[in-house]
N, C-alpha and C. Protein backbone atom coordinates (compact mmCIF):
# COMPACT_ATOMS: atom_id res chain seq x y z
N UNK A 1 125.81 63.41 110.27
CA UNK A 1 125.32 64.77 110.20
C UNK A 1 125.17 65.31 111.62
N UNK A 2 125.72 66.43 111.94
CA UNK A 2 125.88 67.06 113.19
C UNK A 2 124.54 68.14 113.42
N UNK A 3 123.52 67.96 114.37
CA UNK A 3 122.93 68.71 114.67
C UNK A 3 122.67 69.59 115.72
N UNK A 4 122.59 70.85 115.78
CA UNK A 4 122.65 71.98 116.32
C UNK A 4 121.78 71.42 118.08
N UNK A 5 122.23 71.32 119.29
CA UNK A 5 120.81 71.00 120.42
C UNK A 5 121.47 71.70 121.58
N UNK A 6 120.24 72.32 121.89
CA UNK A 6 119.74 73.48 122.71
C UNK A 6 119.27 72.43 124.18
N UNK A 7 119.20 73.39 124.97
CA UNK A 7 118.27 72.96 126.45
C UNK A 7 117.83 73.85 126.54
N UNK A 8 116.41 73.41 126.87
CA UNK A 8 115.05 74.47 127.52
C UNK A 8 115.48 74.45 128.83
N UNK A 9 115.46 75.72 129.02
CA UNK A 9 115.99 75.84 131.00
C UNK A 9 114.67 75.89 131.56
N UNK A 10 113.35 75.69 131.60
CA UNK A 10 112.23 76.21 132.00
C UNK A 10 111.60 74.66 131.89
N UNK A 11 111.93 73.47 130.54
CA UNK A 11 111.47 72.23 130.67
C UNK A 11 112.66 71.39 130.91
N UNK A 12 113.73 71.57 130.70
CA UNK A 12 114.32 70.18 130.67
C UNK A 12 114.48 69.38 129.55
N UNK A 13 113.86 69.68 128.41
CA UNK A 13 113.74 68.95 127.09
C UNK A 13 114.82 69.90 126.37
N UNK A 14 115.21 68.68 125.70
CA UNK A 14 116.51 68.57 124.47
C UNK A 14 115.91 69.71 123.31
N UNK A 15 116.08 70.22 122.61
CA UNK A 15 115.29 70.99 121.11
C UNK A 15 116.40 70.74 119.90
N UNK A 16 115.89 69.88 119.31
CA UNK A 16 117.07 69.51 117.94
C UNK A 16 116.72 71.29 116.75
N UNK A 17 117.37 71.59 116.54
CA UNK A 17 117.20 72.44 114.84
C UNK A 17 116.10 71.80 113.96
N UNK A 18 116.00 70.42 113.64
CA UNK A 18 115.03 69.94 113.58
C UNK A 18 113.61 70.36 114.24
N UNK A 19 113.73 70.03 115.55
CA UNK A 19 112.54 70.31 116.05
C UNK A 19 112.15 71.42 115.78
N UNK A 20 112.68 72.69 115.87
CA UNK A 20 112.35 73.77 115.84
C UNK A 20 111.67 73.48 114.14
N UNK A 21 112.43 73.67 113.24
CA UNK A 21 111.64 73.60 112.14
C UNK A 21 110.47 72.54 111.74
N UNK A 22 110.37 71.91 112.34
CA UNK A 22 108.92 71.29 112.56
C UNK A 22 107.58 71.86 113.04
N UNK A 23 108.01 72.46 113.88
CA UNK A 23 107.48 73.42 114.29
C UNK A 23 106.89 74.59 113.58
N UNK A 24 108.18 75.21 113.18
CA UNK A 24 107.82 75.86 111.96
C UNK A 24 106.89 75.83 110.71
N UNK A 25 106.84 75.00 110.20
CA UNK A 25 106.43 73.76 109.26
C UNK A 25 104.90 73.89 109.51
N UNK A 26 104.88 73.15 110.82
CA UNK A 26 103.18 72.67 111.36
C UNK A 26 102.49 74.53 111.60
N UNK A 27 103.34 75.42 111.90
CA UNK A 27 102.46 76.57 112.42
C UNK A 27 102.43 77.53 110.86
N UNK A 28 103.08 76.99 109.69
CA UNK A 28 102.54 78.05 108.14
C UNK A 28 101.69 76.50 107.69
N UNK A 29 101.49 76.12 108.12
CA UNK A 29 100.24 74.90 106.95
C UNK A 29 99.13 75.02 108.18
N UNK A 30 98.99 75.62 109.30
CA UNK A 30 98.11 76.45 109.81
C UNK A 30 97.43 77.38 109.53
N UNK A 31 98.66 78.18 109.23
CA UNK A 31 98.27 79.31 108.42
C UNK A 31 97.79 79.62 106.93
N UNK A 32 98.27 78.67 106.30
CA UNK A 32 97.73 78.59 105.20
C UNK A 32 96.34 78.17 104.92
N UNK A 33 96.52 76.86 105.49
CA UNK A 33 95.09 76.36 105.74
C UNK A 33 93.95 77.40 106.75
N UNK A 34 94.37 78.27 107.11
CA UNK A 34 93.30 79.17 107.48
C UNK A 34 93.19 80.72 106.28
N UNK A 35 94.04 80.98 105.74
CA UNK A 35 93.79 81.44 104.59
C UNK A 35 93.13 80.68 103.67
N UNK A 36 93.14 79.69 103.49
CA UNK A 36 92.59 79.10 102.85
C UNK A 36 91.38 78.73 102.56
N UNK A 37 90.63 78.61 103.93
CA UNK A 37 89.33 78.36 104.28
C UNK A 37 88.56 80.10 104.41
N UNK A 38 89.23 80.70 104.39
CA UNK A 38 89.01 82.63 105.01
C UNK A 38 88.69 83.07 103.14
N UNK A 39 89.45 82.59 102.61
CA UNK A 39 89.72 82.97 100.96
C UNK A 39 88.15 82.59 100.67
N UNK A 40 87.81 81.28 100.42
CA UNK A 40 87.01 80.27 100.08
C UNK A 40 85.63 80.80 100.68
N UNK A 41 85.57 81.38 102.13
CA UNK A 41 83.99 81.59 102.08
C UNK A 41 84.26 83.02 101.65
N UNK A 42 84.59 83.97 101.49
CA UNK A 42 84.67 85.26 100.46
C UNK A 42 84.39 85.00 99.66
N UNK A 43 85.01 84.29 98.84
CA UNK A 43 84.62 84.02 97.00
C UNK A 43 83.32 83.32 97.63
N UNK A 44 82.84 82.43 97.95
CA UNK A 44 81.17 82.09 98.00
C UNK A 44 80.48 83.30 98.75
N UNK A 45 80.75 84.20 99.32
CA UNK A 45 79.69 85.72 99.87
C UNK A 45 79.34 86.16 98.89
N UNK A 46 81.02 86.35 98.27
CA UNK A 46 80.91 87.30 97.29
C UNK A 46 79.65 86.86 95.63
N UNK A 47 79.89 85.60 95.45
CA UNK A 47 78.96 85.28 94.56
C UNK A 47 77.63 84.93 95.22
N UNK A 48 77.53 84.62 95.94
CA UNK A 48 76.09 84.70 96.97
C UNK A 48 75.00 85.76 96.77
N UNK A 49 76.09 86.95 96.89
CA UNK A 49 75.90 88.15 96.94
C UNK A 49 75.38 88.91 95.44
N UNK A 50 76.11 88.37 94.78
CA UNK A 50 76.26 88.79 93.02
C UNK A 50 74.98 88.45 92.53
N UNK A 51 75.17 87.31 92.91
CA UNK A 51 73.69 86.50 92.36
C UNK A 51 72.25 86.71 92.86
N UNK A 52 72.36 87.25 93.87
CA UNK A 52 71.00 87.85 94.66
C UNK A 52 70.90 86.52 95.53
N UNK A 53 71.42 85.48 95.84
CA UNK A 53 70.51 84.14 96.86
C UNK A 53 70.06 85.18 98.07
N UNK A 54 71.28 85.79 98.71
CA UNK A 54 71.23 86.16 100.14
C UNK A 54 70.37 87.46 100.16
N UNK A 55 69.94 88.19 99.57
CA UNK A 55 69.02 89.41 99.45
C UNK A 55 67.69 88.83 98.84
N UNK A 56 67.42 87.61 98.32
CA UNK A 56 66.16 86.92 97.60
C UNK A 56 65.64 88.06 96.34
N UNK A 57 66.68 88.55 95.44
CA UNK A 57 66.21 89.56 94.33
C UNK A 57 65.01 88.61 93.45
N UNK A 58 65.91 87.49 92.97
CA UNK A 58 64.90 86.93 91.99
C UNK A 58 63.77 86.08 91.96
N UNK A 59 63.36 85.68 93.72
CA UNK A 59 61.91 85.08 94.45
C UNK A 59 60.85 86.04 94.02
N UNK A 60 60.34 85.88 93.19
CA UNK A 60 58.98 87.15 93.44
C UNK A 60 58.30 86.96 95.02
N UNK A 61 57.75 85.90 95.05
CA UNK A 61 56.77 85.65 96.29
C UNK A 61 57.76 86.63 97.54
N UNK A 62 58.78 86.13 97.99
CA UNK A 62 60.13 86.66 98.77
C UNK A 62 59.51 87.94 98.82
N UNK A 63 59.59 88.56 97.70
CA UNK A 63 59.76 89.88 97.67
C UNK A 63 58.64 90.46 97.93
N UNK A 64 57.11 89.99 97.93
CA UNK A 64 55.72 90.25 97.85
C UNK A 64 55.89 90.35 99.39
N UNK A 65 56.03 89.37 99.99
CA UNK A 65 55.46 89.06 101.37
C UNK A 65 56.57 90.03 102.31
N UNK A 66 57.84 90.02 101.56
CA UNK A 66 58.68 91.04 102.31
C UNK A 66 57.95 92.50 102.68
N UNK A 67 57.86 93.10 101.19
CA UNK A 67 57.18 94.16 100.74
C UNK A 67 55.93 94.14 102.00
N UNK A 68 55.11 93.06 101.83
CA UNK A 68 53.68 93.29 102.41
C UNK A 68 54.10 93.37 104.39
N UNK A 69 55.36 92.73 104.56
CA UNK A 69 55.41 93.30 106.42
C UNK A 69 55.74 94.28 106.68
N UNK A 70 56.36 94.96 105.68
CA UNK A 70 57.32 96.46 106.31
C UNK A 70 56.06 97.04 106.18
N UNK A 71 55.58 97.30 105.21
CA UNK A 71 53.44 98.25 105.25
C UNK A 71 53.14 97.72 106.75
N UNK A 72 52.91 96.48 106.92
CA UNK A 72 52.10 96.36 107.70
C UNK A 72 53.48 96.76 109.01
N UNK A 73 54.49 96.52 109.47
CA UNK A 73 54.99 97.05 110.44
C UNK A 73 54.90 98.63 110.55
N UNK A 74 54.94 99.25 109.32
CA UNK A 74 54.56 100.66 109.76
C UNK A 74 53.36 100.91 109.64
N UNK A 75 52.77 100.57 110.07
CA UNK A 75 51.06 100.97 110.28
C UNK A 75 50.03 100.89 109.09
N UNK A 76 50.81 100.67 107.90
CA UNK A 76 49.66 100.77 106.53
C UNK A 76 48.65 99.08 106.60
N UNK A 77 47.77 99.46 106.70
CA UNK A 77 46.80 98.22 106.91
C UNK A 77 46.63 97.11 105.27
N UNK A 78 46.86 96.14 105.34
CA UNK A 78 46.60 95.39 103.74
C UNK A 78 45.18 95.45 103.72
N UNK A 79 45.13 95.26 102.11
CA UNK A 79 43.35 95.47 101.42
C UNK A 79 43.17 96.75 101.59
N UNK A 80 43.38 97.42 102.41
CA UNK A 80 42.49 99.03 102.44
C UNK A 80 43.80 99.84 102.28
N UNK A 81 44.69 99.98 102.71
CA UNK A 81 45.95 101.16 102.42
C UNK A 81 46.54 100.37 101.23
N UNK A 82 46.76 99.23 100.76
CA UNK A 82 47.69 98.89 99.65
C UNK A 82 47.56 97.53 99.43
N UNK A 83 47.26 97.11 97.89
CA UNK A 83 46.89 95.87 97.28
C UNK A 83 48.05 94.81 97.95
N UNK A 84 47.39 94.13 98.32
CA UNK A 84 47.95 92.81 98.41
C UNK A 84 47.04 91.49 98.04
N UNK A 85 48.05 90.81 96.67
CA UNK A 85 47.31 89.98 95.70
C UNK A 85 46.84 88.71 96.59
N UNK A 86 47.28 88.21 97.50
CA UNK A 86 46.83 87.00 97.70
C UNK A 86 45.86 87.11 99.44
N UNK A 87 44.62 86.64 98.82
CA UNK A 87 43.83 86.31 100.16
C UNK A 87 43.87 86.03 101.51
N UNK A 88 43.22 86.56 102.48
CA UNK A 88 42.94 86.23 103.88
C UNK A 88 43.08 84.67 104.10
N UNK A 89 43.56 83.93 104.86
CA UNK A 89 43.30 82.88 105.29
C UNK A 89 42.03 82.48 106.03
C-alpha cells in the first residue's frame, strides 16, 4: 500500500496521510468529548434549576432566614418591624 509523504519545511519531519488523519481523529474525540461534558452540566443546571435545589424553593427554614436578612439589610428591625418566629440567642 502506497502512502501519500509530505516534508515539513519548518521541522524536518516526514507527515504520512496517516499522520495527518490521526490527528484528525485525536482533535473531533476532543471535541466531542467537550460537547459532551458542556451537554451534561446543562441538563444537570437545567434540572437543578427545575427542581428548586439552587434557589432553595422547598427549605422552609432557607427561606425564613433568607426572608429575615433582606428586612434586616434594609433597615426593618426583627421583633418590632416584622415577626420573626424563632428566638434571640
Amino acid at each position: 500500500m502506497l502512502q501519500q509523504v509530505q516534508s515539513s519545511s519548518t521541522t524536518g519531519e516526514i507527515i504520512t496521510s496517516d499522520h495527518k488523519r490521526s490527528k484528525k481523529l485525536i482533535a473531533t474525540r476532543r471535541l466531542l468529548l467537550v460537547l459532551i461534558i458542556l451537554t451534561s452540566g446543562a441538563i444537570l443546571l437545567i434540572q437543578s434549576l427545575a427542581a428548586g435545589h439552587i434557589s432553595a424553593e422547598h427549605v422552609y427554614d432557607d427561606g425564613v432566614y433568607f426572608a429575615a436578612s433582606l428586612n434586616v439589610v434594609h433597615g426593618i428591625i426583627p421583633y418590632k418591624d416584622f415577626v420573626f418566629v424563632q428566638p434571640p440567642l
